[in-house]
N, C-alpha and C. Protein backbone atom coordinates (compact mmCIF):
# COMPACT_ATOMS: atom_id res chain seq x y z
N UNK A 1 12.95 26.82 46.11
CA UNK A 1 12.51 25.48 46.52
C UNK A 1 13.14 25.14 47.87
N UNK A 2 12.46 24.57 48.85
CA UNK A 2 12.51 24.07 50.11
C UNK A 2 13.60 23.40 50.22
N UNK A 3 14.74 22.98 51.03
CA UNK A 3 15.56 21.72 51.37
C UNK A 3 15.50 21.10 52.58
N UNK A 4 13.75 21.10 53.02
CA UNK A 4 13.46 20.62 54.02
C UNK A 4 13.02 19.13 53.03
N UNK A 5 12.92 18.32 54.00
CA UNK A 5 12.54 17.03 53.39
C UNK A 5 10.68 16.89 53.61
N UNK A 6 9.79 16.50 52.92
CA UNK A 6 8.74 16.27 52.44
C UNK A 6 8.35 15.88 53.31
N UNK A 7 6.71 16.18 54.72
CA UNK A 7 6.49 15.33 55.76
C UNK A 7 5.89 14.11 54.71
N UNK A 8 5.48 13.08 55.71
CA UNK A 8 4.57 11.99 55.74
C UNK A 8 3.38 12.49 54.50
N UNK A 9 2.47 13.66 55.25
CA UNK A 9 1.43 13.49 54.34
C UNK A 9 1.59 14.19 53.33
N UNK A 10 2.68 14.79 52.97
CA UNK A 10 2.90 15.28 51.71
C UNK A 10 3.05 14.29 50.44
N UNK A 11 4.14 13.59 51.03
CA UNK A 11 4.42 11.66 50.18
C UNK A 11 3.59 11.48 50.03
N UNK A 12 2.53 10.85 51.02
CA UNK A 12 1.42 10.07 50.29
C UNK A 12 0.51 10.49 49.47
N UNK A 13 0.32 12.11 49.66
CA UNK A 13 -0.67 12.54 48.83
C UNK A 13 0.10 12.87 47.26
N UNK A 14 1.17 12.62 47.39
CA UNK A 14 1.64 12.92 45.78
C UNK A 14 1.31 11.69 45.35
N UNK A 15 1.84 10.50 46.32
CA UNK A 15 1.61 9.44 45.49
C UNK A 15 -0.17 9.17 45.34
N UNK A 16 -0.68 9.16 45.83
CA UNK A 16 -2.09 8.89 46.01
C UNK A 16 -2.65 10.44 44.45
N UNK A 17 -1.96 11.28 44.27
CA UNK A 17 -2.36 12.15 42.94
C UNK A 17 -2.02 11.42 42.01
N UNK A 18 -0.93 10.86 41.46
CA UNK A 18 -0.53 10.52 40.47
C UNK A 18 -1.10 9.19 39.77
N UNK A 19 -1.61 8.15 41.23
CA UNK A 19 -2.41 6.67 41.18
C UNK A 19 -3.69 7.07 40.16
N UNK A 20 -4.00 6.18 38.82
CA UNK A 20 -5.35 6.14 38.85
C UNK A 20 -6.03 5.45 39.31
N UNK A 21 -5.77 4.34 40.53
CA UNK A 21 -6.19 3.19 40.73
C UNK A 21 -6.45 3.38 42.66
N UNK A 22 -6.90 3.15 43.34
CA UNK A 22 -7.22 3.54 44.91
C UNK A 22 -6.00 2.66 45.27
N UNK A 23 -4.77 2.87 46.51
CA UNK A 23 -3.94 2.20 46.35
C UNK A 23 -3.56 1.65 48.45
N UNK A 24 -3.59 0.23 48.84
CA UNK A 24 -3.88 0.10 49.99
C UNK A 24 -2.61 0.65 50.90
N UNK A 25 -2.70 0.81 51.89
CA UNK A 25 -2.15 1.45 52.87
C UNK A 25 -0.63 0.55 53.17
N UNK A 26 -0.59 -0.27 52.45
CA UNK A 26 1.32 -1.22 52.67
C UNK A 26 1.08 -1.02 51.13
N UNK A 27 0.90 -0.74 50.28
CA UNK A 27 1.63 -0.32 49.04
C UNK A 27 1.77 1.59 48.88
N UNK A 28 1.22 1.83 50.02
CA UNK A 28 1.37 3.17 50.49
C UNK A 28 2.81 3.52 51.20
N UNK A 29 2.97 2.74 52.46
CA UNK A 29 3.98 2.63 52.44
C UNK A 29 5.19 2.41 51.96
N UNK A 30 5.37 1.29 51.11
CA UNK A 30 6.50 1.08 50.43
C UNK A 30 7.04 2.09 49.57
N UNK A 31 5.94 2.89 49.06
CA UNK A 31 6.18 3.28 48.00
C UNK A 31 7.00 5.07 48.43
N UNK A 32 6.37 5.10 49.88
CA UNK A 32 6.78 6.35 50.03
C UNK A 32 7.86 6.27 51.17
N UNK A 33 8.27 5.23 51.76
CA UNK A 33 9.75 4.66 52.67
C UNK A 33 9.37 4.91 54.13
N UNK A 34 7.94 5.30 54.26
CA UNK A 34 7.26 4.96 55.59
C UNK A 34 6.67 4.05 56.42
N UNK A 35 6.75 4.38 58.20
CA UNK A 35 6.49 3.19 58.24
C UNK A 35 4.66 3.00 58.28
N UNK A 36 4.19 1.31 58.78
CA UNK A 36 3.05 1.42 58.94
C UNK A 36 2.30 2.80 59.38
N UNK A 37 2.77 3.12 60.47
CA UNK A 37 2.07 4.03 61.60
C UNK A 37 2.22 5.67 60.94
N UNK A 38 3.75 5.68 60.33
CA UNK A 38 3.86 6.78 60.12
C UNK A 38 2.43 7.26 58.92
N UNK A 39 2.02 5.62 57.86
CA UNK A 39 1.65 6.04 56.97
C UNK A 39 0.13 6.54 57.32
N UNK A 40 -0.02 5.82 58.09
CA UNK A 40 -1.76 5.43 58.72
C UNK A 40 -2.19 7.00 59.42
N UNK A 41 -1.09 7.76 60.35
CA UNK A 41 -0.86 9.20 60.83
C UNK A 41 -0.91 10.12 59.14
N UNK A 42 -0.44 9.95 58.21
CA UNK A 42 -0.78 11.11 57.39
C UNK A 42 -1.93 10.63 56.44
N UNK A 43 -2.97 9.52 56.32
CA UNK A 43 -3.87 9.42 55.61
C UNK A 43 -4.82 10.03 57.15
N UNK A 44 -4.74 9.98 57.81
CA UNK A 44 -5.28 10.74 59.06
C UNK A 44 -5.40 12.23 58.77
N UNK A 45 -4.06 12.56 58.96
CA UNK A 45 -4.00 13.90 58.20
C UNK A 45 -4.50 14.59 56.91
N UNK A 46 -4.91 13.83 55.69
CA UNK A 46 -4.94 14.04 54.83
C UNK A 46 -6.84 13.92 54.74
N UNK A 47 -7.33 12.90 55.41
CA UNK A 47 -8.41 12.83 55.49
C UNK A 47 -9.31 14.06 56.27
N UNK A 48 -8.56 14.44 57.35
CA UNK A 48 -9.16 15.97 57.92
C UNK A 48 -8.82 17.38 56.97
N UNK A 49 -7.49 17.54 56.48
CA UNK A 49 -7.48 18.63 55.23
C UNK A 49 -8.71 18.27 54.02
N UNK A 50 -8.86 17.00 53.83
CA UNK A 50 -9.82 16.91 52.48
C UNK A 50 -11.27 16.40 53.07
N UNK A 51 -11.55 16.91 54.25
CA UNK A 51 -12.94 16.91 54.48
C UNK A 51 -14.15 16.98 53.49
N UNK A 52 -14.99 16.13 53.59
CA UNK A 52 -15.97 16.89 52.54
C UNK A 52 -16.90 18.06 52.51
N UNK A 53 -17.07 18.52 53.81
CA UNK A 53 -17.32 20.10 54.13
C UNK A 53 -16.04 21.30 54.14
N UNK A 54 -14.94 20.94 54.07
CA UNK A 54 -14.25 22.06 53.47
C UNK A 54 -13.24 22.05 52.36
N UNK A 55 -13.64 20.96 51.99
CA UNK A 55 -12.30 21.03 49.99
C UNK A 55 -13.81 20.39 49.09
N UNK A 56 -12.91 20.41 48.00
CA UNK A 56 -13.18 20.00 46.47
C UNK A 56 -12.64 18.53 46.21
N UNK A 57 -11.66 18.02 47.19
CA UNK A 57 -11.40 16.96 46.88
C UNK A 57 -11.73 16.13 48.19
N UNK A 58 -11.51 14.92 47.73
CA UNK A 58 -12.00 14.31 49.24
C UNK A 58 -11.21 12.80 49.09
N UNK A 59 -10.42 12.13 50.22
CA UNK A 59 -10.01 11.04 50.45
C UNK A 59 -10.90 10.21 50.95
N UNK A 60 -10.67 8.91 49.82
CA UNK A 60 -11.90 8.24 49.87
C UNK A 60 -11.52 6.36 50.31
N UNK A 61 -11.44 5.76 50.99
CA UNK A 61 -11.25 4.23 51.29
C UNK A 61 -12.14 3.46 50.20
N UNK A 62 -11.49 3.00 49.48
CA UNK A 62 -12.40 2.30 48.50
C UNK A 62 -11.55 1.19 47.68
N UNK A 63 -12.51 -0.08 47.57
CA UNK A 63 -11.75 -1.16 47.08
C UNK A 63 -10.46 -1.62 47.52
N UNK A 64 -10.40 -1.54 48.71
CA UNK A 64 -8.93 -2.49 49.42
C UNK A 64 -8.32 -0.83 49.87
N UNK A 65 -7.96 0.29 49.09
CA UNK A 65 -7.37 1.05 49.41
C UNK A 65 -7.81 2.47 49.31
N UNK A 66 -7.25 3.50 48.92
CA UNK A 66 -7.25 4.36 49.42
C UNK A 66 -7.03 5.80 47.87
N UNK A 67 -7.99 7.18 47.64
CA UNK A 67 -7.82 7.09 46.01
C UNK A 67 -8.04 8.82 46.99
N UNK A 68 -7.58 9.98 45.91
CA UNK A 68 -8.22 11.28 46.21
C UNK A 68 -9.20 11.11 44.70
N UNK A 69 -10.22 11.89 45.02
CA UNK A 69 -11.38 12.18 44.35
C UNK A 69 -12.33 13.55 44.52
N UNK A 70 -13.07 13.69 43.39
CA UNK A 70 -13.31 14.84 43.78
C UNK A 70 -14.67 14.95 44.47
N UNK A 71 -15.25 15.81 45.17
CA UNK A 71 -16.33 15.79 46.30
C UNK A 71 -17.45 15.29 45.48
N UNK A 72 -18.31 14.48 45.97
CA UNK A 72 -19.68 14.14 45.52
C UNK A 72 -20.54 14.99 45.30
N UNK A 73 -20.26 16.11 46.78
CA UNK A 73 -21.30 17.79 46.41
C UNK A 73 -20.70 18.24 45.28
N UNK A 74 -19.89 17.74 44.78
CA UNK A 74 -19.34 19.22 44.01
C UNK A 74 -19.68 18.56 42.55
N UNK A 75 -20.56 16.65 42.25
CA UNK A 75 -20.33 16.59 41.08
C UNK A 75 -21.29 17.47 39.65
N UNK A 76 -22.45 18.36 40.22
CA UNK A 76 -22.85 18.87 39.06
C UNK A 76 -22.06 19.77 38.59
N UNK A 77 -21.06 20.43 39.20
CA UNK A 77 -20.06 21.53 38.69
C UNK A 77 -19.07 20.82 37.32
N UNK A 78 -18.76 18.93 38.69
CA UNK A 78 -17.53 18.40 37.32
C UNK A 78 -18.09 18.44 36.43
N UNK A 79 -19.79 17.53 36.52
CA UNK A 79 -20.66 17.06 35.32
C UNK A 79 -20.84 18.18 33.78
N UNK A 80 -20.79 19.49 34.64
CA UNK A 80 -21.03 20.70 33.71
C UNK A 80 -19.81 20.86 32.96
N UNK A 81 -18.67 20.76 33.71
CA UNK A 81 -17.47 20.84 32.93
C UNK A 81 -16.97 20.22 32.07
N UNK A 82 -17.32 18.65 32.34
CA UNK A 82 -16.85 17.57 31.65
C UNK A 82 -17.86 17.75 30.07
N UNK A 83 -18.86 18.30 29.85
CA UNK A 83 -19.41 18.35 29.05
C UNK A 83 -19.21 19.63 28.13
N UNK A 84 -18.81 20.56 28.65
CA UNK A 84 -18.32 21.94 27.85
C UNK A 84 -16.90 21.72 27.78
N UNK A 85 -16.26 20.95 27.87
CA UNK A 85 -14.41 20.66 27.79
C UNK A 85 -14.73 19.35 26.77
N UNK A 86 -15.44 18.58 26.58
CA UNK A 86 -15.78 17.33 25.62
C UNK A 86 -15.74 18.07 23.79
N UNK A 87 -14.93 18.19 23.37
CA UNK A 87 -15.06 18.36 22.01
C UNK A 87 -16.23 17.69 21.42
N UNK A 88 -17.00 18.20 20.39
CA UNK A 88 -17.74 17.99 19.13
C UNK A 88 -17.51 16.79 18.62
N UNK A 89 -18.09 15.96 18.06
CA UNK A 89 -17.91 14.78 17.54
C UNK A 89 -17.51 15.20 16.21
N UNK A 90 -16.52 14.59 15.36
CA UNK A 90 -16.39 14.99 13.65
C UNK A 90 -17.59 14.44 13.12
N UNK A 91 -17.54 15.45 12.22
CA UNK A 91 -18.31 15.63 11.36
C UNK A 91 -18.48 14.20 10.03
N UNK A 92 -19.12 13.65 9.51
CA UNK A 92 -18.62 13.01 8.23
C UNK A 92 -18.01 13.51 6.94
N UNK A 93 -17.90 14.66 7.17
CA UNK A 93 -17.26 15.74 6.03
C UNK A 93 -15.97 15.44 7.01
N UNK A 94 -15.65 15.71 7.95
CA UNK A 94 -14.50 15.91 8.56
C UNK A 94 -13.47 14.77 8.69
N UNK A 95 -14.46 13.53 9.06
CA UNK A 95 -13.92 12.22 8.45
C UNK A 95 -13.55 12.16 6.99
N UNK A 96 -13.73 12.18 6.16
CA UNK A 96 -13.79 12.44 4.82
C UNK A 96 -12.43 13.61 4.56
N UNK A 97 -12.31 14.25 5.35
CA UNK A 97 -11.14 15.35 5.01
C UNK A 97 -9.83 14.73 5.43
N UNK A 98 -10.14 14.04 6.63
CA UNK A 98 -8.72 13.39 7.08
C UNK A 98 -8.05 12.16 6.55
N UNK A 99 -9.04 11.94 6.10
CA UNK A 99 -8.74 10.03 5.54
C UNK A 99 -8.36 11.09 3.80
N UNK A 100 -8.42 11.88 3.45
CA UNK A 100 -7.84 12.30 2.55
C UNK A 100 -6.15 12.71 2.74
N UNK A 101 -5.80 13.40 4.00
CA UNK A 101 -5.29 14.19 3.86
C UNK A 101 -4.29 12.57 4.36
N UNK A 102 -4.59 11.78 5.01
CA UNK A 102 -3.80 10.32 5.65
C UNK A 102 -3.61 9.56 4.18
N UNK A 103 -4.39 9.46 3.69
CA UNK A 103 -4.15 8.12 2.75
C UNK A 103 -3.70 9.00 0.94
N UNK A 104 -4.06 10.20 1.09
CA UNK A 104 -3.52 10.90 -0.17
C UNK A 104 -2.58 12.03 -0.48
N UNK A 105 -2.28 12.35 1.02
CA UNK A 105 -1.20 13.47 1.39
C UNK A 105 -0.27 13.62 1.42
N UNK A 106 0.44 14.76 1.19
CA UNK A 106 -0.21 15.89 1.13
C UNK A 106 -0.65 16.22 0.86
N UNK A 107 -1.71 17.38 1.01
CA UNK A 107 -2.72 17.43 -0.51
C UNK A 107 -3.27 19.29 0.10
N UNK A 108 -3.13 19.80 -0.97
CA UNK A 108 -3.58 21.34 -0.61
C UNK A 108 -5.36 21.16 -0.29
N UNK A 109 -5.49 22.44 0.06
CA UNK A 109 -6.73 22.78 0.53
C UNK A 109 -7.82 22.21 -0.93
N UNK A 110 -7.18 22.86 -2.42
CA UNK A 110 -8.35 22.43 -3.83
C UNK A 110 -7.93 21.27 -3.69
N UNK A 111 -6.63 20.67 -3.68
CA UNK A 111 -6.94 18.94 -3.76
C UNK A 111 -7.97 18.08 -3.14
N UNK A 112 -8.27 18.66 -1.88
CA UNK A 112 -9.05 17.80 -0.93
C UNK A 112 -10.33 18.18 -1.88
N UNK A 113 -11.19 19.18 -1.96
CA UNK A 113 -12.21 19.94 -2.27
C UNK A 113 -12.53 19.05 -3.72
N UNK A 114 -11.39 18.94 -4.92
CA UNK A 114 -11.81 18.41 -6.11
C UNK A 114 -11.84 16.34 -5.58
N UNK A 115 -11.35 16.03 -4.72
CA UNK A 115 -11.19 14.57 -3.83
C UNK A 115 -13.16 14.23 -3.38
N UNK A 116 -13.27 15.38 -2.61
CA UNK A 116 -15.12 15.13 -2.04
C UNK A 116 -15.74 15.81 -2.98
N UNK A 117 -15.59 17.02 -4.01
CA UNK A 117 -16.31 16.99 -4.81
C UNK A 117 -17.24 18.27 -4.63
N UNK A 118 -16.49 18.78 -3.23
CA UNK A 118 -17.33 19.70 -2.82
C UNK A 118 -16.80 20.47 -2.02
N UNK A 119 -16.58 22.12 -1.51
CA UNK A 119 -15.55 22.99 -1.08
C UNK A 119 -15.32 22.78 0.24
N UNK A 120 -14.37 22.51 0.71
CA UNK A 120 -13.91 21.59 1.98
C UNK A 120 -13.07 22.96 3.04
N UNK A 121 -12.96 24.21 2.52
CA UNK A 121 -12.55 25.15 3.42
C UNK A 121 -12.32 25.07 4.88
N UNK A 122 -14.05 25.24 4.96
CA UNK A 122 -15.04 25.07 6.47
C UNK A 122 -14.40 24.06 7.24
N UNK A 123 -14.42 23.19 6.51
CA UNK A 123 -13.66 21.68 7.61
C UNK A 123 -12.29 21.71 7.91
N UNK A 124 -11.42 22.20 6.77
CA UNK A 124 -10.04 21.99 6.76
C UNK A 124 -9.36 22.80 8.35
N UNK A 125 -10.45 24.37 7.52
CA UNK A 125 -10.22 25.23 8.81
C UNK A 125 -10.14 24.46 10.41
N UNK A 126 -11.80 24.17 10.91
CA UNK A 126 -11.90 23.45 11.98
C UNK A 126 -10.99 22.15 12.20
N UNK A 127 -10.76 21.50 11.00
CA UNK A 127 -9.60 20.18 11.63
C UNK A 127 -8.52 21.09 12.17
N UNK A 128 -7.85 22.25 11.37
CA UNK A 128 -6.30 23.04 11.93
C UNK A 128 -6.99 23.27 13.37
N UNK A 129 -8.21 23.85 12.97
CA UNK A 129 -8.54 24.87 14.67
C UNK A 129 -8.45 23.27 16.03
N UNK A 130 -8.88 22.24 15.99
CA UNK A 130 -8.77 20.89 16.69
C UNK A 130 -7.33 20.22 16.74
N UNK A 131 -6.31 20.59 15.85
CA UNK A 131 -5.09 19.88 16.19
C UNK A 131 -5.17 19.22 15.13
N UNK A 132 -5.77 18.64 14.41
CA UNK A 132 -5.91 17.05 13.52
C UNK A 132 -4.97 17.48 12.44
N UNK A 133 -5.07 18.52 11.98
CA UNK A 133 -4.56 19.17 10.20
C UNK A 133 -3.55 20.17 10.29
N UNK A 134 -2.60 20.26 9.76
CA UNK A 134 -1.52 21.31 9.60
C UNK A 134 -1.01 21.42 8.22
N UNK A 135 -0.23 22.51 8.01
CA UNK A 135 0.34 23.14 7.10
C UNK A 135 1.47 21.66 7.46
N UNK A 136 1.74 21.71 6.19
CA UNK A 136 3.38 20.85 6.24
C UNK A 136 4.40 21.50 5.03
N UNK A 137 4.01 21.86 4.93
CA UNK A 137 4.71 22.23 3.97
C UNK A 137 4.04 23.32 2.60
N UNK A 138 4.35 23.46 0.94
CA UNK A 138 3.76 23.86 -0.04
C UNK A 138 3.92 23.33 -1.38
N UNK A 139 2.83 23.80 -2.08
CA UNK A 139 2.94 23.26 -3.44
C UNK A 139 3.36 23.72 -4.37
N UNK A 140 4.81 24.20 -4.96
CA UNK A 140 5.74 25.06 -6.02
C UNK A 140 5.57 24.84 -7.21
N UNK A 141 4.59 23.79 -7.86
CA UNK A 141 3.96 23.24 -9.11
C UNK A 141 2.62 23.60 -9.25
N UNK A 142 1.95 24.63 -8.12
CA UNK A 142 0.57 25.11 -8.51
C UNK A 142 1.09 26.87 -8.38
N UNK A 143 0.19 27.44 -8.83
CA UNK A 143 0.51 29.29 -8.77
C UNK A 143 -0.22 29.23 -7.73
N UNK A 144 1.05 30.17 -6.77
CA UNK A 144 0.44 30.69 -5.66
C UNK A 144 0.74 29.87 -4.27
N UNK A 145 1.72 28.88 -4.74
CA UNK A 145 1.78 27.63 -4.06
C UNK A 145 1.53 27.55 -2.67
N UNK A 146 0.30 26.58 -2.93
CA UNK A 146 -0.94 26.80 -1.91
C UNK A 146 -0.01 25.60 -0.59
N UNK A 147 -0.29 25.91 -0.03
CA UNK A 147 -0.11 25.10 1.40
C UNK A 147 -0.46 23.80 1.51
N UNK A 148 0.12 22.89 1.57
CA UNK A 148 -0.36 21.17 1.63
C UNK A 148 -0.53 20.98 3.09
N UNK A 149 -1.33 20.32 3.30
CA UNK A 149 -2.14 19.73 4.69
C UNK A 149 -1.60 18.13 4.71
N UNK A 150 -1.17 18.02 6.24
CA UNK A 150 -1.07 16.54 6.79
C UNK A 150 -1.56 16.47 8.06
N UNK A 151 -1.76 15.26 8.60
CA UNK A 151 -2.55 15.04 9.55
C UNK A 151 -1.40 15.14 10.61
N UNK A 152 -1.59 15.16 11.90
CA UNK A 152 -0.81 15.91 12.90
C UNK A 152 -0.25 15.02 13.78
N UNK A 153 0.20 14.78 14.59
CA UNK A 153 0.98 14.31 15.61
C UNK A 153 0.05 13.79 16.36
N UNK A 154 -1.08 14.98 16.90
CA UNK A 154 -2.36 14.72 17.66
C UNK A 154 -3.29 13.99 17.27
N UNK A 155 -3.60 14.30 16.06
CA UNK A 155 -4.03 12.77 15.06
C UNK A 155 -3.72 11.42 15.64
N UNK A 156 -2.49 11.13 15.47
CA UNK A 156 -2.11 9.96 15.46
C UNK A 156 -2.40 9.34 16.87
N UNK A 157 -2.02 10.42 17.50
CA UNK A 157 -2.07 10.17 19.31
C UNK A 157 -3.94 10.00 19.56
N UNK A 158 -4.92 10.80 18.87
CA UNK A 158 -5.79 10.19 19.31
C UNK A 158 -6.46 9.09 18.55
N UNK A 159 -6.00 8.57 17.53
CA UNK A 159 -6.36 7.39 16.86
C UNK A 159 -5.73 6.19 17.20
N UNK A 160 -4.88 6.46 18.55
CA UNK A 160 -3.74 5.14 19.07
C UNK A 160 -2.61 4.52 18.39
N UNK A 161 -2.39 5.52 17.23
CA UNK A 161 -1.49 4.84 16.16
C UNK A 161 0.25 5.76 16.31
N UNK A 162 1.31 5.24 15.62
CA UNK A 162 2.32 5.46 15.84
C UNK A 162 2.81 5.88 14.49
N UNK A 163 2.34 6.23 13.31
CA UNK A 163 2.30 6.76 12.57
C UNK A 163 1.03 6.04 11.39
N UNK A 164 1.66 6.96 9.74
CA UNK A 164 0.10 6.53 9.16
C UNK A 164 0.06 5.03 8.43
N UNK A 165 1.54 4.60 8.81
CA UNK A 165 1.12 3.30 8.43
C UNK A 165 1.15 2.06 9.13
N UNK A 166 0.12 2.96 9.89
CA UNK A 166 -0.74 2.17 11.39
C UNK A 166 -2.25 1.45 10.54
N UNK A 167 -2.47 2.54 9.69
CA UNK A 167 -3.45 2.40 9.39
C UNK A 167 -4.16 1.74 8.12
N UNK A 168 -5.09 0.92 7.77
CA UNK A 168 -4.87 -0.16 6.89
C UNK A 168 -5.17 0.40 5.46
N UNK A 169 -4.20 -0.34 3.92
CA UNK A 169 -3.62 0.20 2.90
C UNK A 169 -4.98 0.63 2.56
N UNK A 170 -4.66 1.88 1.69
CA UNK A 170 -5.77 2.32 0.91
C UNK A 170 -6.60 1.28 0.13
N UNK A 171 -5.73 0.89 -0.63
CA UNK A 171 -6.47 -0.37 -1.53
C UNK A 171 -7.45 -1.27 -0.94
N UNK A 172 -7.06 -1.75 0.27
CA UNK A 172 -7.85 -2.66 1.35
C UNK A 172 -9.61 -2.25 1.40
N UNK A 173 -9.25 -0.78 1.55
CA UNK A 173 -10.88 0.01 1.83
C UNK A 173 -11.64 0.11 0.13
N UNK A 174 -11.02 0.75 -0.66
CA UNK A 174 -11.64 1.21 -1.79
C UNK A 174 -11.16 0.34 -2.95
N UNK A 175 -12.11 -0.20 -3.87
CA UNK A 175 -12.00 -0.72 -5.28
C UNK A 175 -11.38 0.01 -5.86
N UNK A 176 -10.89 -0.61 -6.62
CA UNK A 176 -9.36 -0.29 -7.97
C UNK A 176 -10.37 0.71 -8.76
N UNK A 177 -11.71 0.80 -9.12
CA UNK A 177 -12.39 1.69 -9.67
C UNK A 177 -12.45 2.92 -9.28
N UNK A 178 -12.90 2.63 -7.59
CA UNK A 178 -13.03 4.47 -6.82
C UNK A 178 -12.01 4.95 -6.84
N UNK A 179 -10.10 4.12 -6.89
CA UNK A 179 -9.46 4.89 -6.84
C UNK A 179 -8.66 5.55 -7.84
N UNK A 180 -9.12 4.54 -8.85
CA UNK A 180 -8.84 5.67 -9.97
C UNK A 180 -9.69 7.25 -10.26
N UNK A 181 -10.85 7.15 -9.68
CA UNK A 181 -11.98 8.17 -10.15
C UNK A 181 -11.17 8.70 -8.76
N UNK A 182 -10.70 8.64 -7.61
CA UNK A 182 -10.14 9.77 -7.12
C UNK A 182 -8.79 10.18 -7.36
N UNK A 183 -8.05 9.57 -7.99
CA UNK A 183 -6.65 9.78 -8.82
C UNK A 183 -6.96 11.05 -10.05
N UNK A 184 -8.41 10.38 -10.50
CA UNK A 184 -8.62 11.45 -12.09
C UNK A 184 -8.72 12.75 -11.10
N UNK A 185 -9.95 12.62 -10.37
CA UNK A 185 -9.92 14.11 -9.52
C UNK A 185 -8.97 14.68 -9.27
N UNK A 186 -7.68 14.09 -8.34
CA UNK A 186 -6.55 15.13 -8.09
C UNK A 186 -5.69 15.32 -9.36
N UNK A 187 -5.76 14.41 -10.27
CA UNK A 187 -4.70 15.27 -11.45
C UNK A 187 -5.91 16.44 -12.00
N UNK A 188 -7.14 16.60 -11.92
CA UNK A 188 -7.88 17.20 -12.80
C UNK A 188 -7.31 18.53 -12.64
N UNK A 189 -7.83 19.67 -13.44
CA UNK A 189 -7.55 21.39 -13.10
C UNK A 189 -9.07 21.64 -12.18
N UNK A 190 -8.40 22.33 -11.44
CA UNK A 190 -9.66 22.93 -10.70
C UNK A 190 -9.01 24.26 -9.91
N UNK A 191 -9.77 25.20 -9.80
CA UNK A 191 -9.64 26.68 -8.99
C UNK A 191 -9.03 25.89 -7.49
N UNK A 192 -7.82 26.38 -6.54
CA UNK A 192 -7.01 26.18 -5.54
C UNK A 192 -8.45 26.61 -4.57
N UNK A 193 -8.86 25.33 -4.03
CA UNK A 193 -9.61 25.79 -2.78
C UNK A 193 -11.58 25.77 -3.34
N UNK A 194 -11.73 25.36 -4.62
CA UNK A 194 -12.74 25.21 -4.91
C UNK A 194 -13.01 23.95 -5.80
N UNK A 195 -14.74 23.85 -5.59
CA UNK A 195 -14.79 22.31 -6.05
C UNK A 195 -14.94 22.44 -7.51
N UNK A 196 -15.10 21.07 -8.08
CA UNK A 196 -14.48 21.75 -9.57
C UNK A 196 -16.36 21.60 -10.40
């Protein structure tokens, strides 16, 4: 690493990366201990490196200040990307697997399966393969003691919550009836991983 000190347009363009917001040319300054002129000389600079005939990104004056962005030629490339990097929407089986594994968990792979009533493998798999579902632990009271599933860290982070009792009481959603008929299900016997 360098122990030269950072020019002008190096500062601003870190700060101007990190902004999500376009940011004006005296909060440009302040922020990077330059002066007017010095700052106004490296958005100069920065504006001829990010030309829009020779980069991918481009410095753009917009709304009072000043934002990097990426080239306008270049947006069917983002457009293509942004859509093959966009995960799958869940499934309603998949909804259905997590709000099990949140509001009744831990719960092995047959718990969930005898819970919907129907073999939940396929999903459990894809929630682990997405982040949502993990191993937490096992079950030493079934043979074979199958692996219990909880919902994940990433879960929580993309549902905005800070853990699961973010989320409102079971009872709140389901009648004292459904939850006994899903109480009978998980004490019932059923094959580990199949519906009963």
């Amino acid at each position: 690493m360098s122990d030269l000190p950072p020019r002008p347009a190096h500062l601003v363009e870190a700060v101007l990366l990190v902004s999500a917001r376009p940011i004006s040319r005296s909060d440009l300054a302040s922020a990077t201990g330059l002066s007017e002129h010095e700052t106004e000389a490296a958005l100069a600079s920065l504006a001829e490196r990010y030309a829009p005939e020779s980069s991918g990104i481009v410095l753009r004056n917009v709304a009072g200040g000043y934002s990097l962005s990426t080239n306008p030629n270049c947006a069917g490339a983002v457009e293509r990307f942004r859509e093959e990097a966009r995960p799958a929407p869940l499934s309603g089986a998949a909804h259905e697997v997590l709000a099990c594994a949140l509001y009744l968990g831990p719960l092995t792979r047959g718990a969930v399966s005898r819970v919907r009533g129907v073999n939940s493998d396929a999903v459990v798999r894809g929630l682990i393969e997405r982040g949502l579902l993990t191993e937490v632990g096992t079950d030493r009271d079934v043979p074979g003691s199958p692996a219990l599933l909880g919902v994940t860290e990433g879960f929580l982070a993309a549902t905005g919550s800070a853990s699961p009792e973010d989320f409102p009481p079971l009872d709140s959603l389901v009648t004292p009836e459904e939850l006994d008929r899903v109480r009978e299900r998980l004490t019932s016997s059923g094959t580990e991983g199949e519906a009963p």
